[in-house]
PDB file of N, CA and C in Angstrom:
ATOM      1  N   UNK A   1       7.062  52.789  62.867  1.00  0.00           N
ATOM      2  CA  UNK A   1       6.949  52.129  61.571  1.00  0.00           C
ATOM      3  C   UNK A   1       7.065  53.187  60.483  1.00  0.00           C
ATOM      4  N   UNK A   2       8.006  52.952  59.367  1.00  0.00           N
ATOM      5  CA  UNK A   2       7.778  54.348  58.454  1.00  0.00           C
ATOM      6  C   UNK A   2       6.498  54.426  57.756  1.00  0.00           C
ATOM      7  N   UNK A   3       6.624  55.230  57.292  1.00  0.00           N
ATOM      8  CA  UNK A   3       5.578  55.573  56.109  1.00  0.00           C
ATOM      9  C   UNK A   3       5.146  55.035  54.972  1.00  0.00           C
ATOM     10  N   UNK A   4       3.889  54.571  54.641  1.00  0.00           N
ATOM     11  CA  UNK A   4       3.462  53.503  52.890  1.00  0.00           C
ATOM     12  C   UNK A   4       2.854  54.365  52.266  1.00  0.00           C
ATOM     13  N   UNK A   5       3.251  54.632  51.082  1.00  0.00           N
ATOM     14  CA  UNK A   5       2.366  55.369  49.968  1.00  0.00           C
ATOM     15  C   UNK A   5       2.022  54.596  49.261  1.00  0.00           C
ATOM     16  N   UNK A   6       0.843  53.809  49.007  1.00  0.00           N
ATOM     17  CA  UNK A   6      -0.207  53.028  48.086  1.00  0.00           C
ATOM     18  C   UNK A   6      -0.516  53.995  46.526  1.00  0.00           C
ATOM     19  N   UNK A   7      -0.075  53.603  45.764  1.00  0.00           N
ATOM     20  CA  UNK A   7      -0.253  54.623  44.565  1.00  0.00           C
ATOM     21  C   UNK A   7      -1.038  53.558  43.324  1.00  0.00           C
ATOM     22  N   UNK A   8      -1.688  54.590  42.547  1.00  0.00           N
ATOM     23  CA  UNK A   8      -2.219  53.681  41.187  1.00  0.00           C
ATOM     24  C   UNK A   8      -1.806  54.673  40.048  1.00  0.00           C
ATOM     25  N   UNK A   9      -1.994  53.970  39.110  1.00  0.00           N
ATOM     26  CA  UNK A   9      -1.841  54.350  37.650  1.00  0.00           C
ATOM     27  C   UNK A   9      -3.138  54.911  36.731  1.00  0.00           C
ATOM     28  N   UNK A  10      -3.565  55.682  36.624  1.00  0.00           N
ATOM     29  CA  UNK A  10      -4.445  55.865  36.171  1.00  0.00           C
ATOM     30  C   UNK A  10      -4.759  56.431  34.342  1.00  0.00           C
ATOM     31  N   UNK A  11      -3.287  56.141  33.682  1.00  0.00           N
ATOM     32  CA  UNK A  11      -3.278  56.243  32.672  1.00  0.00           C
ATOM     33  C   UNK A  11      -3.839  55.026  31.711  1.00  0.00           C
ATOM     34  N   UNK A  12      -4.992  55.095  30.714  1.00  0.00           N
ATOM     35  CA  UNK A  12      -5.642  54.725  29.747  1.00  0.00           C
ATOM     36  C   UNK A  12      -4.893  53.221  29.429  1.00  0.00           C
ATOM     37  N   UNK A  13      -3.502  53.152  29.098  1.00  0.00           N
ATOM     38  CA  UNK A  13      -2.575  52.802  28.065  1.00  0.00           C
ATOM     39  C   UNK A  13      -1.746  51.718  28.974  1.00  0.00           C
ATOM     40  N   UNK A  14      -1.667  52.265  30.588  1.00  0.00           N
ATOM     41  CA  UNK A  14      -0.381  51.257  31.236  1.00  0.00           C
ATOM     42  C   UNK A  14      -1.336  50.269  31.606  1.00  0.00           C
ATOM     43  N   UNK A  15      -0.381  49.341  31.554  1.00  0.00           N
ATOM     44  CA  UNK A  15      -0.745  48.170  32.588  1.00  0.00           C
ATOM     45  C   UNK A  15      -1.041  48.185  33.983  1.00  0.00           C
ATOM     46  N   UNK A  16      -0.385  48.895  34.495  1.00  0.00           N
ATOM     47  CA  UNK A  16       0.001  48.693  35.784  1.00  0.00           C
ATOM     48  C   UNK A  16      -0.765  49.040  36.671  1.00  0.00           C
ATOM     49  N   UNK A  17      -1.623  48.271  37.613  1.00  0.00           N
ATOM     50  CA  UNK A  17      -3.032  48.808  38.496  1.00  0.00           C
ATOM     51  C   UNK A  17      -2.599  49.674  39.516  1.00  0.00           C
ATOM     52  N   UNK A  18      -1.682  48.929  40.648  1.00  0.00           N
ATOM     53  CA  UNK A  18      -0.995  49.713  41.896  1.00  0.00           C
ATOM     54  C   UNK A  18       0.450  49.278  42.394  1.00  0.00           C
ATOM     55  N   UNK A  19       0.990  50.206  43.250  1.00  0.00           N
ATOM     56  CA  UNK A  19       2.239  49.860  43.604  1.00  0.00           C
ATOM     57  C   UNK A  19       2.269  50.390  45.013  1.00  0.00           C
ATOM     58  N   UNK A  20       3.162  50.230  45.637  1.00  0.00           N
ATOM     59  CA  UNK A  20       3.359  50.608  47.378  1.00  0.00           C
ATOM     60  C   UNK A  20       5.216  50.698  47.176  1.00  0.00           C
ATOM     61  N   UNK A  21       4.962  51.945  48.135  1.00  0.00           N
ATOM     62  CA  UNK A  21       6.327  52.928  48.280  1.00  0.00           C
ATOM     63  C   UNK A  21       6.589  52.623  50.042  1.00  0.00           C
ATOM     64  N   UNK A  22       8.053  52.144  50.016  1.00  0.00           N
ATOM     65  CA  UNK A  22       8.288  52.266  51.583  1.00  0.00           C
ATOM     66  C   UNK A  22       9.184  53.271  51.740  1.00  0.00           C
ATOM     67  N   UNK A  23       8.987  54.102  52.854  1.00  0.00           N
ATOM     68  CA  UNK A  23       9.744  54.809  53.219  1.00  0.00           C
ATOM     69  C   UNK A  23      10.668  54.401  54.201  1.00  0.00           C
ATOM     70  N   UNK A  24      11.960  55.020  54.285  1.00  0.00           N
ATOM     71  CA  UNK A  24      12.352  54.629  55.271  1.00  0.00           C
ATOM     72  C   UNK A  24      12.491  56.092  56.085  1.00  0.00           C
ATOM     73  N   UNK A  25      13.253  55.570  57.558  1.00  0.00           N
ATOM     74  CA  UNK A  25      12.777  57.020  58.286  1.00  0.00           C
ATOM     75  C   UNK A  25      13.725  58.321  57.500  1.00  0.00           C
ATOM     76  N   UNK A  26      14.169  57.863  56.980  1.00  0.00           N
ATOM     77  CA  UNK A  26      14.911  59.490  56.761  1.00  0.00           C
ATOM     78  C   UNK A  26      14.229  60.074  55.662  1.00  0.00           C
ATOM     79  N   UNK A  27      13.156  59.407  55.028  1.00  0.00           N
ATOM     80  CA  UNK A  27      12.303  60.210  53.884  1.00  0.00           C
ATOM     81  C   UNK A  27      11.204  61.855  54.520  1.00  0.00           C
ATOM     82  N   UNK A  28      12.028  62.568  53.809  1.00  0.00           N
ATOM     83  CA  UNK A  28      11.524  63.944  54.248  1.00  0.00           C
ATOM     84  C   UNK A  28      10.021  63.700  54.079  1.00  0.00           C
ATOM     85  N   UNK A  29       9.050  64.265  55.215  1.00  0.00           N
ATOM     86  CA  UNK A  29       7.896  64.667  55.218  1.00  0.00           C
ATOM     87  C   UNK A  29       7.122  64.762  53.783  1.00  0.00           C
ATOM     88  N   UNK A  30       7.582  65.838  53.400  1.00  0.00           N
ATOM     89  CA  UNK A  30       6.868  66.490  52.352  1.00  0.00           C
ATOM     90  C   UNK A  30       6.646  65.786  51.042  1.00  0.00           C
ATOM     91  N   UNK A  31       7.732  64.915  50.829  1.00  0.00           N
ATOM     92  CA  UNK A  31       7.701  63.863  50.166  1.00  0.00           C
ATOM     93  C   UNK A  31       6.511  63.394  50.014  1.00  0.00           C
ATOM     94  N   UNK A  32       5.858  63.360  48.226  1.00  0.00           N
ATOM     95  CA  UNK A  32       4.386  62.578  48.212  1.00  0.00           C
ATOM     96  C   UNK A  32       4.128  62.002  46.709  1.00  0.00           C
ATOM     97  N   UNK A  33       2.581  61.564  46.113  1.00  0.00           N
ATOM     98  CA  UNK A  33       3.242  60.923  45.278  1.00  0.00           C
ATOM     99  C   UNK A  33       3.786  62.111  43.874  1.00  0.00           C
ATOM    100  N   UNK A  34       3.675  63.058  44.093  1.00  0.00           N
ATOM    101  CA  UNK A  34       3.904  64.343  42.778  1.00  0.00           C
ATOM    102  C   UNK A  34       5.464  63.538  42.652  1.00  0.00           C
ATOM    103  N   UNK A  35       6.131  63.710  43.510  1.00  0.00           N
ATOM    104  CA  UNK A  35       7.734  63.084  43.300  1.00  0.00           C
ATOM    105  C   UNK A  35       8.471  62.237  42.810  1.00  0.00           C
ATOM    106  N   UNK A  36       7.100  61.338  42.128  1.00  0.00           N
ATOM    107  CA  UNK A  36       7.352  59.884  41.560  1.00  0.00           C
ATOM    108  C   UNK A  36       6.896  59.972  40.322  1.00  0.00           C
ATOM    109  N   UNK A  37       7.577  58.694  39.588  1.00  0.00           N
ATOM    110  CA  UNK A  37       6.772  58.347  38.235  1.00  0.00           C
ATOM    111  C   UNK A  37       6.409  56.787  38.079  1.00  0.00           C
ATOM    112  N   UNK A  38       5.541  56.550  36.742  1.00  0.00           N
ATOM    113  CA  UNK A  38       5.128  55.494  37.481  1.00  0.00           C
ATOM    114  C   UNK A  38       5.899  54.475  37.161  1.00  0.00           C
ATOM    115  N   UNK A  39       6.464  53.365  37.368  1.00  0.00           N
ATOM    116  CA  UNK A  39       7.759  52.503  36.567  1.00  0.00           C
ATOM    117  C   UNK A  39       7.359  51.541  35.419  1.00  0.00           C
ATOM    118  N   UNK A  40       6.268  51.460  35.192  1.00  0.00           N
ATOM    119  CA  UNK A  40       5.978  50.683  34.099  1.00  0.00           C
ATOM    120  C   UNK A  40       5.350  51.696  32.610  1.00  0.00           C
ATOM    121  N   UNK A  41       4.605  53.149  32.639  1.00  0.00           N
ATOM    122  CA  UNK A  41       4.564  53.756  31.675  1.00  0.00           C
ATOM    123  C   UNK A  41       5.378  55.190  31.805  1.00  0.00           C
ATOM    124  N   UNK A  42       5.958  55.135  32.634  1.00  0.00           N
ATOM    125  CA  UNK A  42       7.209  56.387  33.188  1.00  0.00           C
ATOM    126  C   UNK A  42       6.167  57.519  32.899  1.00  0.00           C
ATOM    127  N   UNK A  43       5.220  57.424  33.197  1.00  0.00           N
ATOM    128  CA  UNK A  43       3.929  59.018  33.348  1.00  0.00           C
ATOM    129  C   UNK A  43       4.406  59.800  34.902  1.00  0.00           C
ATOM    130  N   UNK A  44       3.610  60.584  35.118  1.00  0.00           N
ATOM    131  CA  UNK A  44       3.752  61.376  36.188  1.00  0.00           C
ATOM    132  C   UNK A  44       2.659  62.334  36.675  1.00  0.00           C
ATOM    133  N   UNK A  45       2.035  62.635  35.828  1.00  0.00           N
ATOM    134  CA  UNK A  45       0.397  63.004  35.702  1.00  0.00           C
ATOM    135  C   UNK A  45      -0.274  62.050  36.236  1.00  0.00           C
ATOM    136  N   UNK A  46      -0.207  60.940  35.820  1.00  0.00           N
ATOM    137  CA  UNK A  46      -1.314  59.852  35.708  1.00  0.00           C
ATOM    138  C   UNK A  46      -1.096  59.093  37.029  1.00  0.00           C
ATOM    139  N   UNK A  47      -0.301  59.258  38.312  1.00  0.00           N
ATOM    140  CA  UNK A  47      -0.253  58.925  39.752  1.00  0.00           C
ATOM    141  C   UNK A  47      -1.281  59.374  40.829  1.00  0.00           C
ATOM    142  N   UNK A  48      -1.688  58.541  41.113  1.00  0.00           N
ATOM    143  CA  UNK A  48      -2.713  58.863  42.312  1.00  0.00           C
ATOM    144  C   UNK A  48      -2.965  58.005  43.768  1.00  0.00           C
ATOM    145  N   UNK A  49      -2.683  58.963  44.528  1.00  0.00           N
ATOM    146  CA  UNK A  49      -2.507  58.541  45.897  1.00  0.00           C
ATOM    147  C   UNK A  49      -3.456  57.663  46.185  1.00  0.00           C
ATOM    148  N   UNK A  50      -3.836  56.580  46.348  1.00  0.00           N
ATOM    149  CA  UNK A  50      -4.907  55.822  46.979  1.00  0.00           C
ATOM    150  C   UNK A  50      -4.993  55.987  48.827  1.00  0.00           C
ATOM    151  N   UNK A  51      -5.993  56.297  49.013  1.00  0.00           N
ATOM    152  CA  UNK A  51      -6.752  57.052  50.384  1.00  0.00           C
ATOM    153  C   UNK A  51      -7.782  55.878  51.287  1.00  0.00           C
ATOM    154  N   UNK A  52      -6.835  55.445  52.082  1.00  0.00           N
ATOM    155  CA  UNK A  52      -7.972  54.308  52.509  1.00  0.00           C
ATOM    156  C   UNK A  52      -8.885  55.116  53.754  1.00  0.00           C
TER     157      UNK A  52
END
């Protein structure tokens, strides 16, 4: 099964609570959420991995 990255927004200002990233298999390892932004306040700071 590939890989889910569960991410939130943690900027003041966006809307946006959480989102989920699918990987498919050819997504390199190292790949995490630093690599992303968020699509509703285009931040990049303000991403945080949610850790179940």
């Amino acid at each position: 099964m590939p890989a889910t990255l569960e991410v939130v927004c943690t900027a003041d200002d966006c809307e946006l609570d959480m989102f989920e990233l699918h990987y498919t298999y050819d997504m390199p390892e190292e790949v995490g959420v630093t690599d992303f932004q968020c699509p509703y306040c285009n931040g990049t700071e303000c991403l945080s991995e949610v850790e179940l």
